[in-house]
Every structure is written in structure tokens, then in C-alpha cells.
PDB file of N, CA and C in Angstrom:
ATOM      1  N   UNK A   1     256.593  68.622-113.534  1.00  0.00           N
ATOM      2  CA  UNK A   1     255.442  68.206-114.313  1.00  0.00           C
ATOM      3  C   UNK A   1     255.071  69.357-115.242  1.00  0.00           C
ATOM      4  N   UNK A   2     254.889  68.832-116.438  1.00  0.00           N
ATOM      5  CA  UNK A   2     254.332  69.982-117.515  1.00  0.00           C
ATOM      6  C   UNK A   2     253.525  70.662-117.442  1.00  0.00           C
ATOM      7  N   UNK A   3     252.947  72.176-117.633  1.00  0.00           N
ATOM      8  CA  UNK A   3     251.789  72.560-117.457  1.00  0.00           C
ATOM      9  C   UNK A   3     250.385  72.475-118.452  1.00  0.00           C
ATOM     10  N   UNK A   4     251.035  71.539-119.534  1.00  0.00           N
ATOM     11  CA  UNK A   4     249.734  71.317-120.559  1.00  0.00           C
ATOM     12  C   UNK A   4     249.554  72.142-121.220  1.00  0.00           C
ATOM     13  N   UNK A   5     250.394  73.188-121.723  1.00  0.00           N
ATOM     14  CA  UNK A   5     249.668  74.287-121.808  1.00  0.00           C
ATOM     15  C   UNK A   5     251.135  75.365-122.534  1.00  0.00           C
ATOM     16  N   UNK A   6     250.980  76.014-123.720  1.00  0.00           N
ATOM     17  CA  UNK A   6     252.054  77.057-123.989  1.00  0.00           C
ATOM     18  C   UNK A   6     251.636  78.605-123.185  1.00  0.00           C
ATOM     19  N   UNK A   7     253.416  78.830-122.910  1.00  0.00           N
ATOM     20  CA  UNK A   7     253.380  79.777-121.950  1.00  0.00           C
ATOM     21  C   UNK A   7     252.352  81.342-122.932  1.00  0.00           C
ATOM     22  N   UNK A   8     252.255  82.466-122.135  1.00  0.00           N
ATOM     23  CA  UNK A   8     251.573  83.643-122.858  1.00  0.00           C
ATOM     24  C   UNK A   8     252.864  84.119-122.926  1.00  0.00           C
ATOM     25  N   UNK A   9     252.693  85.361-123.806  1.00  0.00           N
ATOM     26  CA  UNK A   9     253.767  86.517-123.625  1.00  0.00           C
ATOM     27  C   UNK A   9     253.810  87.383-122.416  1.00  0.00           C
ATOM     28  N   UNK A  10     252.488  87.456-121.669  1.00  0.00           N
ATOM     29  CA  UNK A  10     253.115  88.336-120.841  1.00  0.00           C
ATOM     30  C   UNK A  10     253.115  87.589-119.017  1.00  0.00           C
ATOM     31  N   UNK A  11     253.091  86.174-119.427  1.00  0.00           N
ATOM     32  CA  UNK A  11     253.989  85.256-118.460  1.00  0.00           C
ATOM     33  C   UNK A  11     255.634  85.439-118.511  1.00  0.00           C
ATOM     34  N   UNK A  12     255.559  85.463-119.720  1.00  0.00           N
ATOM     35  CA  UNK A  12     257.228  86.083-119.848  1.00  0.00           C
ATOM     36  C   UNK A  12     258.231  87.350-119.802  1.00  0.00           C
ATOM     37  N   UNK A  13     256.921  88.156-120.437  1.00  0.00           N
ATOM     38  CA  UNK A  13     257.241  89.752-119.793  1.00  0.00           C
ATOM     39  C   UNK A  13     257.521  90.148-118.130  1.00  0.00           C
ATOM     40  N   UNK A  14     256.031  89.307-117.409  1.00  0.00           N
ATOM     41  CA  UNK A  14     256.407  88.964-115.871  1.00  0.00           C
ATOM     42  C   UNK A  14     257.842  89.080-115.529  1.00  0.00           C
ATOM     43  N   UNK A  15     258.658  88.371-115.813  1.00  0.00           N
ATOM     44  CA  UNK A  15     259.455  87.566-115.377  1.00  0.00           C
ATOM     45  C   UNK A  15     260.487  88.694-116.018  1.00  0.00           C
ATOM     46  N   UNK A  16     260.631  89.083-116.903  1.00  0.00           N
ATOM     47  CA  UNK A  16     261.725  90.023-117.137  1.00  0.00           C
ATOM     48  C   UNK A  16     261.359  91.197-116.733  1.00  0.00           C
ATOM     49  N   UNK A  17     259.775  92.011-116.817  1.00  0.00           N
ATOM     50  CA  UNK A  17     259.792  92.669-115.816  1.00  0.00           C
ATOM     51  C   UNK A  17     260.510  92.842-114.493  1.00  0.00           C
ATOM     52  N   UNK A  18     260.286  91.638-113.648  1.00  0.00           N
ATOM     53  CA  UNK A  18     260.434  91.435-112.276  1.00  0.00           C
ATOM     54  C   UNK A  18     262.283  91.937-112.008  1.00  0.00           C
ATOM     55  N   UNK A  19     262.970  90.908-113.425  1.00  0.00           N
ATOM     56  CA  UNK A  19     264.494  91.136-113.396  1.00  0.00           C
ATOM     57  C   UNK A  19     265.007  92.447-113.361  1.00  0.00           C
ATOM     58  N   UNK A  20     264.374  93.834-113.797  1.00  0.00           N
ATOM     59  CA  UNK A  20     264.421  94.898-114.243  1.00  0.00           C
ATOM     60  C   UNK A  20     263.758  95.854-112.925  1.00  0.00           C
ATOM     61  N   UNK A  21     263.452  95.184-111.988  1.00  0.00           N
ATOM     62  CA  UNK A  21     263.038  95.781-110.789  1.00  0.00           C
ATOM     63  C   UNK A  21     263.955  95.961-109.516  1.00  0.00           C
ATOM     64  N   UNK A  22     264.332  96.352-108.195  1.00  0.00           N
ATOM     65  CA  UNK A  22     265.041  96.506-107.238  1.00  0.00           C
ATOM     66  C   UNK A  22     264.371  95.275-106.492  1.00  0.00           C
ATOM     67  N   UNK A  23     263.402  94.412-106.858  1.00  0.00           N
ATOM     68  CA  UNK A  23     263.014  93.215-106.238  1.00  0.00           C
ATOM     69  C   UNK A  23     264.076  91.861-106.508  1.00  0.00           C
ATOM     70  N   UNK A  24     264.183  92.094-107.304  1.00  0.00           N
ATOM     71  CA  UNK A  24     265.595  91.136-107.964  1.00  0.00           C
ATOM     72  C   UNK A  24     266.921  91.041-107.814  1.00  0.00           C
ATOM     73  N   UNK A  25     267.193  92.370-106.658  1.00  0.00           N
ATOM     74  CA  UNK A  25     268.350  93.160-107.004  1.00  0.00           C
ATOM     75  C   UNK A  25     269.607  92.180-105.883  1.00  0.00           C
ATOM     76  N   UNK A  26     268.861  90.771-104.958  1.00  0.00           N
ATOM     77  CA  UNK A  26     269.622  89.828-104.872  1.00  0.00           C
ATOM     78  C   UNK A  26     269.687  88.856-105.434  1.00  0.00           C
ATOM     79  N   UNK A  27     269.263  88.775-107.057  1.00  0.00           N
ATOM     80  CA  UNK A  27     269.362  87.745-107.901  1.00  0.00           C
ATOM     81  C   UNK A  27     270.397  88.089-108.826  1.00  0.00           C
ATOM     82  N   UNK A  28     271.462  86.630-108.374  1.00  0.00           N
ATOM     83  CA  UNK A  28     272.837  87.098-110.098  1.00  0.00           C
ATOM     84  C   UNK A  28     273.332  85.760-110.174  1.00  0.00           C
ATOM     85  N   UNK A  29     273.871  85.285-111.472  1.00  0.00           N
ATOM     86  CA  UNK A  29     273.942  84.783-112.252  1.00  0.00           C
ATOM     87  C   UNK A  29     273.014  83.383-112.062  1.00  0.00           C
ATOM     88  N   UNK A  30     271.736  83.561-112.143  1.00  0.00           N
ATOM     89  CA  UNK A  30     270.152  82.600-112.022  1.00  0.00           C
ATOM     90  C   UNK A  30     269.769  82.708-113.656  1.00  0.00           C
ATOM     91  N   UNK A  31     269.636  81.198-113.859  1.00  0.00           N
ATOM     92  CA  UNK A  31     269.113  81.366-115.188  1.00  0.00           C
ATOM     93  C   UNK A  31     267.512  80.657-114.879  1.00  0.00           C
ATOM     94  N   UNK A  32     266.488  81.594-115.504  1.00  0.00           N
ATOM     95  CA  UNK A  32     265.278  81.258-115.426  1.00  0.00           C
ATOM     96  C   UNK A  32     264.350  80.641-116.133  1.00  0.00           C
ATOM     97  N   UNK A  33     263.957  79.363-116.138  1.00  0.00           N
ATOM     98  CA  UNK A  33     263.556  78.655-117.130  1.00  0.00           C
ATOM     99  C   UNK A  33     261.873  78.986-117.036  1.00  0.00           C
ATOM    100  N   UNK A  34     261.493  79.919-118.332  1.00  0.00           N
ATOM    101  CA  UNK A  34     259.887  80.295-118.244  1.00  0.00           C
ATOM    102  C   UNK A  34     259.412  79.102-119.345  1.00  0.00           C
ATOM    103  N   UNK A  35     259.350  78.594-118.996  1.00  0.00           N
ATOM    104  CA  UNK A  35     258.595  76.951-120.085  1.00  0.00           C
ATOM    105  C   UNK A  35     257.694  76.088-119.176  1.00  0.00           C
ATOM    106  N   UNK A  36     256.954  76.248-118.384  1.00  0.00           N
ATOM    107  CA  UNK A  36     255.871  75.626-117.809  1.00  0.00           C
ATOM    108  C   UNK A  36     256.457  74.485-117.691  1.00  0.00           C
ATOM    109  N   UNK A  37     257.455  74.095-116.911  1.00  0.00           N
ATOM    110  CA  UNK A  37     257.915  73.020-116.714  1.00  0.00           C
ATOM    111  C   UNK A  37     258.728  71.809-117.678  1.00  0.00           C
ATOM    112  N   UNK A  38     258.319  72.272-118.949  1.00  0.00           N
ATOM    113  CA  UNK A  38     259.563  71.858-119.886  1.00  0.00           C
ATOM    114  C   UNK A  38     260.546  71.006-119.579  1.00  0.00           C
ATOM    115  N   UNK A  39     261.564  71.970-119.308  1.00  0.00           N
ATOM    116  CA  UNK A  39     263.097  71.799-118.884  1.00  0.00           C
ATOM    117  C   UNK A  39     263.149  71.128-117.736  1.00  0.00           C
ATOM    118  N   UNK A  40     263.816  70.034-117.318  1.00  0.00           N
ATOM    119  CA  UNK A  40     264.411  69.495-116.663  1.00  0.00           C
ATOM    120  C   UNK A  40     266.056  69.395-116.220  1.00  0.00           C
TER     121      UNK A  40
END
């Protein structure tokens, strides 16, 4: 379901932040869809 709503920039910074951290560091080849539900 859509979130009504366009994402911010730093909803998206979040998220590549996070990739760029040792928190991530069991995430590989995940593609991350930051579009408030968009994509299906």
C-alpha cells in the first residue's frame, strides 16, 4: 500500500547510510526499493 506521501531525502540517506555501516555487513546482492511503497 502506498504511503500517500513523497519520500524526504534523508529517508533515503537513512538507507544508504545504513548500507555503508558494519550493520549491513550480512546484506549482498538486495536491491532496496525506498519509494513508500510504489514498486510492486
Amino acid at each position: 500500500i502506498p504511503m500517500r506521501r513523497l519520500g524526504e531525502p534523508e529517508e533515503v540517506a537513512k538507507a544508504i547510510y545504513f548500507l555503508c555501516t558494519d550493520q549491513s555487513s550480512y546484506v549482498n546482492g538486495a536491491e532496496l526499493h525506498i519509494n513508500g511503497g510504489q514498486h510492486v
